[in-house]
Protein backbone atom coordinates (compact mmCIF):
# COMPACT_ATOMS: atom_id res chain seq x y z
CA UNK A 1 -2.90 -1.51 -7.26
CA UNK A 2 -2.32 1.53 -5.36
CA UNK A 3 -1.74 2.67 -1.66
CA UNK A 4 -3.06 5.48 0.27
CA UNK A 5 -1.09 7.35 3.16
CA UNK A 6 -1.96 11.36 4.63
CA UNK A 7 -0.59 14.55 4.03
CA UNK A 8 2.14 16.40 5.75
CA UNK A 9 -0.84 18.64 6.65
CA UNK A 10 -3.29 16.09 8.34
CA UNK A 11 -3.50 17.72 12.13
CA UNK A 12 -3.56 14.42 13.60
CA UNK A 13 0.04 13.10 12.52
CA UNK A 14 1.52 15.04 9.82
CA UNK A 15 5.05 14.86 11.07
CA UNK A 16 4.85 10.84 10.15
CA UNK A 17 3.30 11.46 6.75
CA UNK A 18 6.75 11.28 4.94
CA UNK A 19 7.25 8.01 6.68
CA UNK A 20 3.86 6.72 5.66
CA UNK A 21 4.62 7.38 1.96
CA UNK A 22 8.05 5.69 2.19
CA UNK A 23 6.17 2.69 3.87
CA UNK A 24 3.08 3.12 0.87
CA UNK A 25 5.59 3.25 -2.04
CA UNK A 26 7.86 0.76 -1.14
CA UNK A 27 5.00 -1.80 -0.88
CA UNK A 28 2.94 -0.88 -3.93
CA UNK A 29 6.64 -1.29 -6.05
CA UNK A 30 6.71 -4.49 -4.48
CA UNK A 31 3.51 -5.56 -4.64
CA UNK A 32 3.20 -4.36 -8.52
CA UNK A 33 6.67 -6.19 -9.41
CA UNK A 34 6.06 -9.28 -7.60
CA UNK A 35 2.25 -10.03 -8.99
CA UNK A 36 2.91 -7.58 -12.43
CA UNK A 37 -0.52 -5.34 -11.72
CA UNK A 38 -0.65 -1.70 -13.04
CA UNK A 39 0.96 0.14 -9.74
CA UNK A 40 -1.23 3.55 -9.82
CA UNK A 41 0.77 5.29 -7.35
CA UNK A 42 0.14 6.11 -3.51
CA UNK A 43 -2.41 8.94 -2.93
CA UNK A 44 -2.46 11.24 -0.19
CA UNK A 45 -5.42 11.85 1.68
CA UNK A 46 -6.57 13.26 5.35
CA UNK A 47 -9.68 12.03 5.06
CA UNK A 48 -9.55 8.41 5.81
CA UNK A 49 -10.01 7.68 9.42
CA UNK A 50 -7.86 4.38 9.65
CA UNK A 51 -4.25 6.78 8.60
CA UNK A 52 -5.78 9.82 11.07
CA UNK A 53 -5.80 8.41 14.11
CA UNK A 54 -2.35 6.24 13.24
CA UNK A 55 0.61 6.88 16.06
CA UNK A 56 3.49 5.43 13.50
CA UNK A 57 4.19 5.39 9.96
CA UNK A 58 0.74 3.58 8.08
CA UNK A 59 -0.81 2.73 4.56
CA UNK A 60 -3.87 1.48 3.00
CA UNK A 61 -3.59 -0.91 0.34
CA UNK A 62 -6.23 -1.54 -2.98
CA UNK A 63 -4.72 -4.78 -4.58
CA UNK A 64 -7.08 -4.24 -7.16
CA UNK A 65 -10.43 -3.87 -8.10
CA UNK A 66 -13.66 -6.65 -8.21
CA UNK A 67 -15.13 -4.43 -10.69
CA UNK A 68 -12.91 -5.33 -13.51
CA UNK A 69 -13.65 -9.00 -14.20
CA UNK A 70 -10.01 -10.11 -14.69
CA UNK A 71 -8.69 -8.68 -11.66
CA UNK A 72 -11.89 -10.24 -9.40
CA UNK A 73 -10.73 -13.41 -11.06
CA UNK A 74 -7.39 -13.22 -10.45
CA UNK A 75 -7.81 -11.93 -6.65
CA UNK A 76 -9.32 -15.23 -6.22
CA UNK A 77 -6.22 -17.49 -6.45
CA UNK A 78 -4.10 -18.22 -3.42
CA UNK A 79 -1.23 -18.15 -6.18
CA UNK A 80 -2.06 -14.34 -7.12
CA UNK A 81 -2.95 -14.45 -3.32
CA UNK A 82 0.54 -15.25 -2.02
CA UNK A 83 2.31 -13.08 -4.84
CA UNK A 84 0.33 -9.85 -3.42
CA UNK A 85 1.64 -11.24 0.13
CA UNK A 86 5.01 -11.63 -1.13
CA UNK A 87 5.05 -7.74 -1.98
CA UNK A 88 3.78 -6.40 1.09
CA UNK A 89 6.20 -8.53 3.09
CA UNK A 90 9.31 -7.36 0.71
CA UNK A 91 8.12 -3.87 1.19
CA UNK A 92 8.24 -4.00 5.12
CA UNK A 93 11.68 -5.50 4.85
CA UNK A 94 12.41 -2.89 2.62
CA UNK A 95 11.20 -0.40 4.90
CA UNK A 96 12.39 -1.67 7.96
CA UNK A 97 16.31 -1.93 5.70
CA UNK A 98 15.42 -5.79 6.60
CA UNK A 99 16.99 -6.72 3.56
C-alpha cells in the first residue's frame, strides 16, 4: 500500500502540500495496520493531475497491486474490502482529530 500527495513546490497548491502528506500518512498507517499490507510510504509527486488541481488538503491511494497474485486475491474479499475501508475512515478521523 502506499499514498501519493504533491510537493511543497507544485505551482498549483504547494502551500497545502504539508497538509496533504499529513492526510496521506495518516491513512496509509491506518490502512497498513488495520488490513497488515506492507505500507511503502507516501510519495510526492507534481505530476498527477487529480492532487494539481486540488483546492484542500488531498491523497491518492494504491491498496495494492493486481499484479502480485496474492494481493489481486485478497483485494477481492469484502472482508479485506472493509478492513482497507476501515483504515481510510480511521485516518480521516485521525486527520480531522475526530478521534
Amino acid at each position: 500500500m502506499s499514498t501519493l500527495c504533491q510537493t511543497a513546490n507544485n505551482p498549483y497548491n504547494g502551500a497545502i502540500a504539508s497538509k496533504s502528506y499529513d492526510l496521506s500518512k495518516k491513512i496509509l498507517d491506518n490502512m497498513a495496520k488495520q488490513t497488515g499490507a506492507k505500507n511503502r510510504g507516501v510519495t510526492k509527486t507534481d505530476s498527477m493531475s487529480g492532487i494539481n488541481w486540488a483546492k484542500v488538503p488531498t491523497t491518492i491511494i494504491e491498496m495494492g497491486f493486481l499484479s502480485n497474485p496474492g494481493e489481486d486475491e485478497k483485494l477481492k474479499t469484502q472482508e479485506y474490502q472493509k478492513k482497507i475501508v476501515t483504515g481510510i475512515a480511521n485516518g480521516i478521523d485521525e486527520f480531522l482529530n475526530w478521534r
